[in-house]
PDB file of N, CA and C in Angstrom:
ATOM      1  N   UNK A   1       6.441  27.050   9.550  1.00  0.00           N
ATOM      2  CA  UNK A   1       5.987  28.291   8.953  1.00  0.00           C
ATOM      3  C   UNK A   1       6.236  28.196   7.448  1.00  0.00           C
ATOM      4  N   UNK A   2       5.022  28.751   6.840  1.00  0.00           N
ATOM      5  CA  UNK A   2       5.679  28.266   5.056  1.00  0.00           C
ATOM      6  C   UNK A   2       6.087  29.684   5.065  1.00  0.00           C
ATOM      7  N   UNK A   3       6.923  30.051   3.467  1.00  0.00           N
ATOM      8  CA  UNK A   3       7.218  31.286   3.199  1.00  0.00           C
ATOM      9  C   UNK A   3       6.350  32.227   3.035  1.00  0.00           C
ATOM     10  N   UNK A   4       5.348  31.844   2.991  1.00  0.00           N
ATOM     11  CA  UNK A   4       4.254  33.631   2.646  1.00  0.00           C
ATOM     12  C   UNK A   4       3.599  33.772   4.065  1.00  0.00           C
ATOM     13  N   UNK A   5       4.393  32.792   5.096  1.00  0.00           N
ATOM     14  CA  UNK A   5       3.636  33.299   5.955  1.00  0.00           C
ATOM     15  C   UNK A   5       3.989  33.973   6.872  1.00  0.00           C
ATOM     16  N   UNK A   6       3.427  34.859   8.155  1.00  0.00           N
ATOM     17  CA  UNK A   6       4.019  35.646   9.055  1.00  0.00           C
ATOM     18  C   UNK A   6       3.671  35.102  10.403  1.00  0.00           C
ATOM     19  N   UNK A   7       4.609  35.361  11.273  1.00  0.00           N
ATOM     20  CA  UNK A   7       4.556  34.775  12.367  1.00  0.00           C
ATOM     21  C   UNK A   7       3.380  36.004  13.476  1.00  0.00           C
ATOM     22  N   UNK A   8       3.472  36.902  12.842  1.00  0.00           N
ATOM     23  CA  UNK A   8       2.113  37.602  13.815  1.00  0.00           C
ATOM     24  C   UNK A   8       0.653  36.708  13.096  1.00  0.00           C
ATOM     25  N   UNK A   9       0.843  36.592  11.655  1.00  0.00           N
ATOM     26  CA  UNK A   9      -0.965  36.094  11.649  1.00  0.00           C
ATOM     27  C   UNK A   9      -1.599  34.855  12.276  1.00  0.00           C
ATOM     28  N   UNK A  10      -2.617  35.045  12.021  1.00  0.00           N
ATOM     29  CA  UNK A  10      -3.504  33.777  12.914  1.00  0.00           C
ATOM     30  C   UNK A  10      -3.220  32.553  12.985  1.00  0.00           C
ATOM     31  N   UNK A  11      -3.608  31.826  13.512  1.00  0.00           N
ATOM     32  CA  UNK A  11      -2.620  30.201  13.393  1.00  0.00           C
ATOM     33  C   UNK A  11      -3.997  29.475  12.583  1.00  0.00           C
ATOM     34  N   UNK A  12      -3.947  28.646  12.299  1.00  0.00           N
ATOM     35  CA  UNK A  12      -4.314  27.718  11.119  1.00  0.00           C
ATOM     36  C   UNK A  12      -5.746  27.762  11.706  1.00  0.00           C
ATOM     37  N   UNK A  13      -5.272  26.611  12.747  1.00  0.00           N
ATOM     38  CA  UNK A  13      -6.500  26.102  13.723  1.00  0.00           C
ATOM     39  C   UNK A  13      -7.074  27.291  14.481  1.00  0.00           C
ATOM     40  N   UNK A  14      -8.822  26.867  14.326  1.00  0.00           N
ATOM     41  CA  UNK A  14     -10.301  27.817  14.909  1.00  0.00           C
ATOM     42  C   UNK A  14     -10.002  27.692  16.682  1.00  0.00           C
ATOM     43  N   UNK A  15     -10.208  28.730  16.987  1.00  0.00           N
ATOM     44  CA  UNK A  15     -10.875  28.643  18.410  1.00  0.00           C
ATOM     45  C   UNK A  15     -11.931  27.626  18.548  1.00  0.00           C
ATOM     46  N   UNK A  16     -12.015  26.962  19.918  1.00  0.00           N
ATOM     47  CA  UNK A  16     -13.006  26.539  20.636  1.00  0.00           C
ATOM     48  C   UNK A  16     -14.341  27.017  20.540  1.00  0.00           C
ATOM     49  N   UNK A  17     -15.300  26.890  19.822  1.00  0.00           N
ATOM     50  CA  UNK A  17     -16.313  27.298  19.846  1.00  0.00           C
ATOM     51  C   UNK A  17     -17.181  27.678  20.952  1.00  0.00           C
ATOM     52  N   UNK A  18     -16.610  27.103  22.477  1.00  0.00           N
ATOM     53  CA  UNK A  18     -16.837  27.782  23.540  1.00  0.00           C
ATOM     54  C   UNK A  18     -16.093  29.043  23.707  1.00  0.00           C
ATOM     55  N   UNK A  19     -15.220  29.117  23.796  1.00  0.00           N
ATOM     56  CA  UNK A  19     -14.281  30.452  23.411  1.00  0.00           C
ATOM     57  C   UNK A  19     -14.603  31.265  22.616  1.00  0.00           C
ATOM     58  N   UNK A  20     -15.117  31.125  21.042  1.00  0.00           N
ATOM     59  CA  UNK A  20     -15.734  32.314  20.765  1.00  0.00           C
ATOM     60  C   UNK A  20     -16.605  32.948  20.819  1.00  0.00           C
ATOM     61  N   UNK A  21     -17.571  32.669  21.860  1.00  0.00           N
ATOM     62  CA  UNK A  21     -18.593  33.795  22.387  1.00  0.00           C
ATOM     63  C   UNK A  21     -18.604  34.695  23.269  1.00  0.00           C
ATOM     64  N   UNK A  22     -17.194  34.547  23.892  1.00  0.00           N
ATOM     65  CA  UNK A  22     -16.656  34.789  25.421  1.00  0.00           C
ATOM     66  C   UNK A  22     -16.801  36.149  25.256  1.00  0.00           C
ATOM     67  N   UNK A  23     -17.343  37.032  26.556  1.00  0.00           N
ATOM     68  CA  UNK A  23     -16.814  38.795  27.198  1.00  0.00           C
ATOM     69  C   UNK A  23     -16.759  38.561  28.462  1.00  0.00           C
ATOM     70  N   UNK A  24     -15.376  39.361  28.788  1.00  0.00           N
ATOM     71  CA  UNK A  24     -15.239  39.570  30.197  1.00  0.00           C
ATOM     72  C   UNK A  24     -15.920  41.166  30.353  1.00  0.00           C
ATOM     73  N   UNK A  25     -16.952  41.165  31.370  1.00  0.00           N
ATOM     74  CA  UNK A  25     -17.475  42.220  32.282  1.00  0.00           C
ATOM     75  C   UNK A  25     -16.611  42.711  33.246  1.00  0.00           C
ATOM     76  N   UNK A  26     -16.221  43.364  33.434  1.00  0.00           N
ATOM     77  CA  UNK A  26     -15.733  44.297  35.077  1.00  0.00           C
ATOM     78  C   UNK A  26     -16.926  45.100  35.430  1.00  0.00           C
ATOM     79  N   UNK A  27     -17.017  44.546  36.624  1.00  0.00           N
ATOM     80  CA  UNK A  27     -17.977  45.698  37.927  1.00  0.00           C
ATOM     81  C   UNK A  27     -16.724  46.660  38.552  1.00  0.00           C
ATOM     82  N   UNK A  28     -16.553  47.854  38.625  1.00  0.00           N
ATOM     83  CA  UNK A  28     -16.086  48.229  39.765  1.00  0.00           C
ATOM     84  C   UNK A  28     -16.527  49.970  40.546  1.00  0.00           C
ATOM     85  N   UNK A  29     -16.358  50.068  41.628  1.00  0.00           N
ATOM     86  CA  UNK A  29     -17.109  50.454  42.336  1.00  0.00           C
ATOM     87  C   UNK A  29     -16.820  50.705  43.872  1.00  0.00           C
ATOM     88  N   UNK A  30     -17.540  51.483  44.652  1.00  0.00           N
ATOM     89  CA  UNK A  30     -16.770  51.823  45.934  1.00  0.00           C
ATOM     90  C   UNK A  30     -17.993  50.693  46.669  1.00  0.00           C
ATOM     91  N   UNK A  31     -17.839  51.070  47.833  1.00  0.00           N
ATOM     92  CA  UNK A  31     -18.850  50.008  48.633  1.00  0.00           C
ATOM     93  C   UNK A  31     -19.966  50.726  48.812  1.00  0.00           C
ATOM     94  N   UNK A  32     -21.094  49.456  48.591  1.00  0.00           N
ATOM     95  CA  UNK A  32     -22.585  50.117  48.341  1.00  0.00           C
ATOM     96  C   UNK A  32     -22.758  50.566  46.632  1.00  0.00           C
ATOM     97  N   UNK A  33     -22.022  50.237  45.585  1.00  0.00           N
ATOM     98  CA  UNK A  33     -22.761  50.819  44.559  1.00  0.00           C
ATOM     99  C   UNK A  33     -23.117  49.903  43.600  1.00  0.00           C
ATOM    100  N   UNK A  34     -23.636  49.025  44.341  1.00  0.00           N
ATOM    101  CA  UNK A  34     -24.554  48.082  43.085  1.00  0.00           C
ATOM    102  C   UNK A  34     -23.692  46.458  42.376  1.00  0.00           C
ATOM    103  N   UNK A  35     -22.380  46.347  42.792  1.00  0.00           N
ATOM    104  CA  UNK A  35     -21.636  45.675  41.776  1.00  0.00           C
ATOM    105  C   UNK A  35     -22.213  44.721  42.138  1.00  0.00           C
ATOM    106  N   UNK A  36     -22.811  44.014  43.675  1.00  0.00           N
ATOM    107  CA  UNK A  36     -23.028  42.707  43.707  1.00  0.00           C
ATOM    108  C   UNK A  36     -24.680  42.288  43.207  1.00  0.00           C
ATOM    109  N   UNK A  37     -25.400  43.666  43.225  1.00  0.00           N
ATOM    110  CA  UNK A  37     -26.501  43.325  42.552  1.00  0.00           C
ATOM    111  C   UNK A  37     -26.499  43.674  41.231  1.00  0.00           C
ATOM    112  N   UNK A  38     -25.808  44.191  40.742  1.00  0.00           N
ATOM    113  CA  UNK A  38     -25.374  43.951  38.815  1.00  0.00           C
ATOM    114  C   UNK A  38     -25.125  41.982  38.396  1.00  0.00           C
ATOM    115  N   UNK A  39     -24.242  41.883  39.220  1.00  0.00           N
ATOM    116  CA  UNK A  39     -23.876  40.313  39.022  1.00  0.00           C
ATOM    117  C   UNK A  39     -24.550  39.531  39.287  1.00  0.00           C
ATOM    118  N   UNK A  40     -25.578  39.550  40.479  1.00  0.00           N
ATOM    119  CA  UNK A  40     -27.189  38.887  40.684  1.00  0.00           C
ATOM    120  C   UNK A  40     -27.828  38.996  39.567  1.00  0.00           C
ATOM    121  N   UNK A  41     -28.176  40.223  38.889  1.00  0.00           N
ATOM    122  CA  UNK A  41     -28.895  40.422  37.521  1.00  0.00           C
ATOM    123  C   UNK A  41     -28.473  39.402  36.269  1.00  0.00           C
ATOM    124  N   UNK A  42     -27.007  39.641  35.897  1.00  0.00           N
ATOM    125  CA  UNK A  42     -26.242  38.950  35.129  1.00  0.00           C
ATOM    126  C   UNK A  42     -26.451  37.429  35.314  1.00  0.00           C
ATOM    127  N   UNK A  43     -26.440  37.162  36.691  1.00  0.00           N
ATOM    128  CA  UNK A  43     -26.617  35.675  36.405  1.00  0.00           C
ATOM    129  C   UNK A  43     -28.343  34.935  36.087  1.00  0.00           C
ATOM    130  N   UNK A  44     -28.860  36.093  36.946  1.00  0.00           N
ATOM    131  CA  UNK A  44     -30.008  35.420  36.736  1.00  0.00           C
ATOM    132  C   UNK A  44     -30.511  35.467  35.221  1.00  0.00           C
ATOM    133  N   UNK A  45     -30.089  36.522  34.356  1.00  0.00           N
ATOM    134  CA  UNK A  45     -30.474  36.764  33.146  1.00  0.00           C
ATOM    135  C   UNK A  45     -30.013  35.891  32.410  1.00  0.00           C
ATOM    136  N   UNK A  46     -28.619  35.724  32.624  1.00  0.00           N
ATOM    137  CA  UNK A  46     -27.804  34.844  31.407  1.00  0.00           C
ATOM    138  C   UNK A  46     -27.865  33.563  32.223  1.00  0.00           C
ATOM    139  N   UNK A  47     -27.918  32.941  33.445  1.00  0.00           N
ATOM    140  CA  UNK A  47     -27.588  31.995  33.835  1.00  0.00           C
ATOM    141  C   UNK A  47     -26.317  31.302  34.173  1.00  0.00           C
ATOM    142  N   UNK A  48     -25.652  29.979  33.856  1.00  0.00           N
ATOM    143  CA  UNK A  48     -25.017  29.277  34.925  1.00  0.00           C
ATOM    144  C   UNK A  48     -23.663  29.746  33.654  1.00  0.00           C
ATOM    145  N   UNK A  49     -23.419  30.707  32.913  1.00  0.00           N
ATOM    146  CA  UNK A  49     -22.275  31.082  31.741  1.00  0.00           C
ATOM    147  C   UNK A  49     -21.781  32.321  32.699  1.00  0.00           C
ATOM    148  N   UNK A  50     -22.412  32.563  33.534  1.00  0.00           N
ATOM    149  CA  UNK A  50     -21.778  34.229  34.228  1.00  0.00           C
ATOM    150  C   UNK A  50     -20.878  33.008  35.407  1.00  0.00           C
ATOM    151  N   UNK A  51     -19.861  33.709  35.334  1.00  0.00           N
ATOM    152  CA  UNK A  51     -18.593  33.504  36.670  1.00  0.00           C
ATOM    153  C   UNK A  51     -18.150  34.602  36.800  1.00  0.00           C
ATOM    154  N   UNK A  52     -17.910  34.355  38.389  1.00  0.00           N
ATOM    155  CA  UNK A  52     -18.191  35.874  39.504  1.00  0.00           C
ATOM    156  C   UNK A  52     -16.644  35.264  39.846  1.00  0.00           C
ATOM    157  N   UNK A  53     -15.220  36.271  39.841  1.00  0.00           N
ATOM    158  CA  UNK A  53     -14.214  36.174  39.846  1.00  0.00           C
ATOM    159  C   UNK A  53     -13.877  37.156  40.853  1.00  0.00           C
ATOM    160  N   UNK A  54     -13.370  36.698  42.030  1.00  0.00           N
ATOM    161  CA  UNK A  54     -12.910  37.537  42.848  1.00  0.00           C
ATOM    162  C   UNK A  54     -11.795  38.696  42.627  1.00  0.00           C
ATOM    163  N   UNK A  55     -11.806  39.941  42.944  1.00  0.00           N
ATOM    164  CA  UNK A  55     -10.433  40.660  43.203  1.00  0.00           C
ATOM    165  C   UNK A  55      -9.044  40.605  43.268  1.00  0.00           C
ATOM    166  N   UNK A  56      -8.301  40.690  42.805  1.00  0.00           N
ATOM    167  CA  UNK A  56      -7.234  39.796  43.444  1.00  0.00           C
ATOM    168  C   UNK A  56      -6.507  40.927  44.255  1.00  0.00           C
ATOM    169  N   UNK A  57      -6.509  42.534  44.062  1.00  0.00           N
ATOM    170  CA  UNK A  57      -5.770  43.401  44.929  1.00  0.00           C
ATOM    171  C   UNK A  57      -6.781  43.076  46.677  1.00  0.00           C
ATOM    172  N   UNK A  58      -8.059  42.918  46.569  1.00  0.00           N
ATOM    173  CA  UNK A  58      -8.170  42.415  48.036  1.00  0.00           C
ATOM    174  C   UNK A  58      -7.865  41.333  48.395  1.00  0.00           C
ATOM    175  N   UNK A  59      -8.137  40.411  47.918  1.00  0.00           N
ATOM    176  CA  UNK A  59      -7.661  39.335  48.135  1.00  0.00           C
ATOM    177  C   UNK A  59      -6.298  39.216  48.658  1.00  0.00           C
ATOM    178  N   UNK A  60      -4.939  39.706  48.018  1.00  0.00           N
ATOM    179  CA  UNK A  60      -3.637  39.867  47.962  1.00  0.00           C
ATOM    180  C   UNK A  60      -3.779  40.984  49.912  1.00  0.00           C
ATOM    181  N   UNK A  61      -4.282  41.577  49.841  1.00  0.00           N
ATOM    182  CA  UNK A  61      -3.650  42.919  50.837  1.00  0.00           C
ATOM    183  C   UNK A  61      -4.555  42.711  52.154  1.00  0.00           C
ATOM    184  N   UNK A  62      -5.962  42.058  52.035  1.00  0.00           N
ATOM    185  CA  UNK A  62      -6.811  41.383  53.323  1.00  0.00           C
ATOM    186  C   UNK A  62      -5.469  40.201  53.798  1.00  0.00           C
ATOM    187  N   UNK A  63      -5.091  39.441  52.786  1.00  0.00           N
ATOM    188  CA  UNK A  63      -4.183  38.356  53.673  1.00  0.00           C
ATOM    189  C   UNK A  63      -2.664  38.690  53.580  1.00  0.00           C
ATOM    190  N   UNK A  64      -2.582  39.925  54.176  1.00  0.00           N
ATOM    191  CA  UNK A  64      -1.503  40.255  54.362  1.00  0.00           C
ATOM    192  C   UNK A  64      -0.015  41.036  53.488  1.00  0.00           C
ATOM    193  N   UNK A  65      -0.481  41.272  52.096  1.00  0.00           N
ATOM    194  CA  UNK A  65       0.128  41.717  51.582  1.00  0.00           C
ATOM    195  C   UNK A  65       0.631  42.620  51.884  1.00  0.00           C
ATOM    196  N   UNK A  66       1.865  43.541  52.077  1.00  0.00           N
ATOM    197  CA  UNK A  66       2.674  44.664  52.498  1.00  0.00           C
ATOM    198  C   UNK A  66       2.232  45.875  51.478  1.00  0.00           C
ATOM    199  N   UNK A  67       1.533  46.968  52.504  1.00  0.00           N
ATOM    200  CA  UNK A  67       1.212  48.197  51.582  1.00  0.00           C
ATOM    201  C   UNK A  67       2.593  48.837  52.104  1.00  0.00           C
ATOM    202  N   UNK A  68       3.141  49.526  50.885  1.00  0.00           N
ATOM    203  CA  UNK A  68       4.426  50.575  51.549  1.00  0.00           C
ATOM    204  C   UNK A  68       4.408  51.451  50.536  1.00  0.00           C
ATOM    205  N   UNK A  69       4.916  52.864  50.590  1.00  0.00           N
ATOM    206  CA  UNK A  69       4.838  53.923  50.222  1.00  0.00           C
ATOM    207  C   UNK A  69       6.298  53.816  48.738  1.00  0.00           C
ATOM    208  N   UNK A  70       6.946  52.685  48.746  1.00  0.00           N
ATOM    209  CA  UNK A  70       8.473  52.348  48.466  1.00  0.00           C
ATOM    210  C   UNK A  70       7.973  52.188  46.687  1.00  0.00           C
ATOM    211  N   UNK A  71       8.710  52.604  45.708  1.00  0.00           N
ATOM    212  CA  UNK A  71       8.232  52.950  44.497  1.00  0.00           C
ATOM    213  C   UNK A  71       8.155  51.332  44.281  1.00  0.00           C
ATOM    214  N   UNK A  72       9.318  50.836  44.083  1.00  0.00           N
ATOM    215  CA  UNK A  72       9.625  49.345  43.918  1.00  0.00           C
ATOM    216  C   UNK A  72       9.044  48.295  44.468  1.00  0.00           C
ATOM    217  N   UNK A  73       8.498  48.433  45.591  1.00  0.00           N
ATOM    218  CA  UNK A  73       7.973  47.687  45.950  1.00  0.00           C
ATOM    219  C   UNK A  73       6.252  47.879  45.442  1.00  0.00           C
ATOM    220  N   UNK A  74       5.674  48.874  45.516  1.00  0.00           N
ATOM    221  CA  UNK A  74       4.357  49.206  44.828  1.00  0.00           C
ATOM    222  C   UNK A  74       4.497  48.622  43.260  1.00  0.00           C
ATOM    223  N   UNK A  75       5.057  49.275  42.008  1.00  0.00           N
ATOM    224  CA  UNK A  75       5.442  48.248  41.065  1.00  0.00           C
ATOM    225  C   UNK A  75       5.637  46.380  41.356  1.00  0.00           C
ATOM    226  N   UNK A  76       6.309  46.358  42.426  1.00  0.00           N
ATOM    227  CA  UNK A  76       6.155  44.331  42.228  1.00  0.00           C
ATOM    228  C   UNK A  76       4.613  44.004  43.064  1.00  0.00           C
ATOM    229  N   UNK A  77       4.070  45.096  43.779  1.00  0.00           N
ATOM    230  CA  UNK A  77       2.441  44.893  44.468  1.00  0.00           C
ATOM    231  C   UNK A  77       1.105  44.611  42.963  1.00  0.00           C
ATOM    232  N   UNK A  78       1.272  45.948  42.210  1.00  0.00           N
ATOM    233  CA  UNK A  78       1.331  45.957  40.906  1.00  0.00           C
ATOM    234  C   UNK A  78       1.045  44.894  40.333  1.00  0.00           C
ATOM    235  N   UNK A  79       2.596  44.039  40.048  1.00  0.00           N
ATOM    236  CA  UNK A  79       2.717  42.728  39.296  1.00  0.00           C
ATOM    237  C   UNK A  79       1.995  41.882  40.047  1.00  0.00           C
ATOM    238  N   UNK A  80       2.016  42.194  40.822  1.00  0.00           N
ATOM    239  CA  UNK A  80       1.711  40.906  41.428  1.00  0.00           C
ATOM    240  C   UNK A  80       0.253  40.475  41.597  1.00  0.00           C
ATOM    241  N   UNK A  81      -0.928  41.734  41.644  1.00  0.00           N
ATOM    242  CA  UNK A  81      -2.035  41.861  41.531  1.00  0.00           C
ATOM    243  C   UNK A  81      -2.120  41.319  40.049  1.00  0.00           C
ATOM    244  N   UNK A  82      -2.031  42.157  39.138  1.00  0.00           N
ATOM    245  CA  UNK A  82      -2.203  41.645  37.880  1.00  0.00           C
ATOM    246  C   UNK A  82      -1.775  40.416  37.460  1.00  0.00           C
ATOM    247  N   UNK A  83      -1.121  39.602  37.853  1.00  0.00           N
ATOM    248  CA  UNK A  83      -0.719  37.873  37.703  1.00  0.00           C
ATOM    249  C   UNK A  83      -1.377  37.228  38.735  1.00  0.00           C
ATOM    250  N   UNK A  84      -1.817  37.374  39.485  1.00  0.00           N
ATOM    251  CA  UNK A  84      -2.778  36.765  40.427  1.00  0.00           C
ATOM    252  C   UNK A  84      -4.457  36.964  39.692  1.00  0.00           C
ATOM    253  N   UNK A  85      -4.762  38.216  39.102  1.00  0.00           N
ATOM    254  CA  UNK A  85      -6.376  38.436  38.636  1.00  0.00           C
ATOM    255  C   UNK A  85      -6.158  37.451  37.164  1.00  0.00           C
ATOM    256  N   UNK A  86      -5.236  37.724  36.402  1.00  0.00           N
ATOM    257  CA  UNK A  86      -4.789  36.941  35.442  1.00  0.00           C
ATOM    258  C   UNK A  86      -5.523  35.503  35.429  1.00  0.00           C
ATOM    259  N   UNK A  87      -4.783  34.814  36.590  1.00  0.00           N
ATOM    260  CA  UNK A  87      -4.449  33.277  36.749  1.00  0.00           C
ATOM    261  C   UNK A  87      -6.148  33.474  37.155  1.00  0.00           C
ATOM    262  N   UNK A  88      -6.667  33.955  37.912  1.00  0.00           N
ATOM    263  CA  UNK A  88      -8.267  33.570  38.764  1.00  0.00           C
ATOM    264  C   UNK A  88      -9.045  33.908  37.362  1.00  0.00           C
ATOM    265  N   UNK A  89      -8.711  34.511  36.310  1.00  0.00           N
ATOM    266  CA  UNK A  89     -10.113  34.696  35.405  1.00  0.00           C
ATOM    267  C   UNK A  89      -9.550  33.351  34.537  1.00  0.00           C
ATOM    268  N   UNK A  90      -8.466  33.032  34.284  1.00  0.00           N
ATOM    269  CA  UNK A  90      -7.768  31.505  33.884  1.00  0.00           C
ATOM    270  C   UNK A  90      -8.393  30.623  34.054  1.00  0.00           C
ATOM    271  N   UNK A  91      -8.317  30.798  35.545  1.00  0.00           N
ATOM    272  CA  UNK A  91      -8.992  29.118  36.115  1.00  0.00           C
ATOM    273  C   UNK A  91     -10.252  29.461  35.923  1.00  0.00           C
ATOM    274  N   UNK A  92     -10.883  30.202  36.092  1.00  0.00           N
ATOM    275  CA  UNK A  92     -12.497  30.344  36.195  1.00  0.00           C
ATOM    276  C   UNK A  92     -13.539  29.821  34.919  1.00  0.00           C
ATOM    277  N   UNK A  93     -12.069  30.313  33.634  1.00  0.00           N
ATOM    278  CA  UNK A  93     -12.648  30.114  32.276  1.00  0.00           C
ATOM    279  C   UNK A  93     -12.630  28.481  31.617  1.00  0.00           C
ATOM    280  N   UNK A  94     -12.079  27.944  32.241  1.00  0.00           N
ATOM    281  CA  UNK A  94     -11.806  26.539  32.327  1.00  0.00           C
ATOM    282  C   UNK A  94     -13.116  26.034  31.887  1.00  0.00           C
TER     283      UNK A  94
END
């Protein structure tokens, strides 16, 4: 770090020029309202740049995840959704 500089500003080195065009979309929606034919649209429009990223709270609670009414345990359900959707839009962006 030289002296005029700050450890919040930008780092030297550019993004990936694949990286800077990037938006993440969210569909969400009850069943029946369109999300999987929004993402049909999306791909067919934009093509093979759209990735379709699964859920991770279904994903997590279809294979068994523990629903309980328990404060603490809903908070680590919580974490645990959000570090699981995390890691799947991660790998996806690869």
């Amino acid at each position: 770090m030289t002296p005029n500089s700050s450890p919040l500003a930008p780092s030297a080195a550019a993004p990936a020029p694949d990286l800077v065009n990037r938006c993440r979309i969210v569909l969400t929606g009850g069943p029946g309202g369109g999300k999987t034919t929004a993402a049909d649209l999306f791909r067919r429009e934009i093509g093979d740049r759209v990735v379709i990223v699964p859920e991770a709270a279904t994903l997590l609670f279809s294979g068994g995840f523990p629903r309980t009414l328990d404060i603490r345990a809903r908070k680590a359900a919580q974490q645990a959704i959000f570090h699981v959707q995390t890691q799947l839009e991660n790998v996806q962006s690869l």
